[in-house]
Protein backbone atom coordinates (compact mmCIF):
# COMPACT_ATOMS: atom_id res chain seq x y z
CA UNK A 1 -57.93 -41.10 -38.24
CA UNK A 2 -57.93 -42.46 -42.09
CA UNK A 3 -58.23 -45.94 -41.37
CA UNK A 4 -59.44 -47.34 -37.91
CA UNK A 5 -58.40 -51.09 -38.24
CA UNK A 6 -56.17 -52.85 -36.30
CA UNK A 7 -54.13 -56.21 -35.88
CA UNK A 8 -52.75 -56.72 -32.08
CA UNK A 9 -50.36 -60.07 -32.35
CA UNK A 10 -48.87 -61.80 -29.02
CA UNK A 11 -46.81 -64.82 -29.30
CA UNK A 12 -44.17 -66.74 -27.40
CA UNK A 13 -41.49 -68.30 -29.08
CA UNK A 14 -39.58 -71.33 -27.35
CA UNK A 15 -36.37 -73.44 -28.60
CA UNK A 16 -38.90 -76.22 -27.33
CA UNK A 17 -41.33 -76.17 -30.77
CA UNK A 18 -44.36 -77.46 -28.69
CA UNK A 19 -44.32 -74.64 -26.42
CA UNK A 20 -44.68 -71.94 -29.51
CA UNK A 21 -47.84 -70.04 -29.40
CA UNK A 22 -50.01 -66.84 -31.08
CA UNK A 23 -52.88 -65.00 -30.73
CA UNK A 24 -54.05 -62.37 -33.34
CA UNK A 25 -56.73 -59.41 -32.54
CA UNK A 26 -58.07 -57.37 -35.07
CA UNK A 27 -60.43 -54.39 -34.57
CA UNK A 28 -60.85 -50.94 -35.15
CA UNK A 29 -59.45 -48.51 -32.56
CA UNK A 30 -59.94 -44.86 -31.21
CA UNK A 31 -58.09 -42.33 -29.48
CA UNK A 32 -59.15 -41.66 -26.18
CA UNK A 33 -57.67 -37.82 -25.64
CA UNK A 34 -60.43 -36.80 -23.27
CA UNK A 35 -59.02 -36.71 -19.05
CA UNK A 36 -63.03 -38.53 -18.45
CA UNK A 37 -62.50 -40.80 -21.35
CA UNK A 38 -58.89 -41.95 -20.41
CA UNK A 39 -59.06 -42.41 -16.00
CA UNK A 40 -60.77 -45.77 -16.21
CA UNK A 41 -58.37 -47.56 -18.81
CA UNK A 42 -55.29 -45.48 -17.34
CA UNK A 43 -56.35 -46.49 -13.81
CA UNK A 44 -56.82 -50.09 -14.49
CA UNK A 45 -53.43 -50.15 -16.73
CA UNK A 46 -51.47 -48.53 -14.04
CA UNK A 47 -53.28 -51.12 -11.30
CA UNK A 48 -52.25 -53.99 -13.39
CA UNK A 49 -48.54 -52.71 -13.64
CA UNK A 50 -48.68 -51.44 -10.11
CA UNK A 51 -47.01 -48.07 -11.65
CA UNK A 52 -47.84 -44.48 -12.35
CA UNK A 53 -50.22 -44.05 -15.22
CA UNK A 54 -48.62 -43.24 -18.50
CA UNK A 55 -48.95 -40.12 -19.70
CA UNK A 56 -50.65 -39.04 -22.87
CA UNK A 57 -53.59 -40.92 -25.41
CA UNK A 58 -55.34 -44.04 -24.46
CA UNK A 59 -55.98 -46.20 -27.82
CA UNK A 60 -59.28 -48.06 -26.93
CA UNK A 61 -59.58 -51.17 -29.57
CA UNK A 62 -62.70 -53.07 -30.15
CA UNK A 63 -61.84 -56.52 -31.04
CA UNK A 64 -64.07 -57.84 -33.97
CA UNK A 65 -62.17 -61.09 -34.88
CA UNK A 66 -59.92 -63.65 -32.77
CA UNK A 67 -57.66 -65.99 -33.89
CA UNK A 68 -54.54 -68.23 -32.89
CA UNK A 69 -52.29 -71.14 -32.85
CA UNK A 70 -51.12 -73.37 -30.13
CA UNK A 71 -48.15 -76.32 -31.27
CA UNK A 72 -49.77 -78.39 -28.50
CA UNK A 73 -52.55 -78.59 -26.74
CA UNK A 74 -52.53 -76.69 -23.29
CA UNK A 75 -52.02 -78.99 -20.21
């Protein structure tokens, strides 16, 4: 891998402007491509989804920086 940094972004977007929200991650990641490297995070992922575990590379990120925006404060 070249370049190992990485920006995750989640946000939720409402008509209702105090509602809008974002959260930024930035890291650097890996690829997991080991079977002993990926069961934990593919066991957890498929527990939290209550699914099969996808198939194929886990990318493990290390966050290094938070940040985010809230239009109002949280009740």
């Amino acid at each position: 891998m070249r370049n190992s940094r990485v920006t995750m972004l989640a946000d939720e977007y409402s008509d209702d402007w105090d509602r809008l929200w974002w959260v930024r991650a930035d890291g650097r990641a890996v690829v997991l491509t080991e079977q002993w490297q990926m069961a934990e995070p593919l066991r957890l992922l498929a527990g939290r989804y209550r699914e099969a575990p996808p198939t194929g590379p886990v990318l493990a990120v290390t966050v290094e920086r938070w940040s985010g925006l809230a239009a109002a404060p949280s009740a």
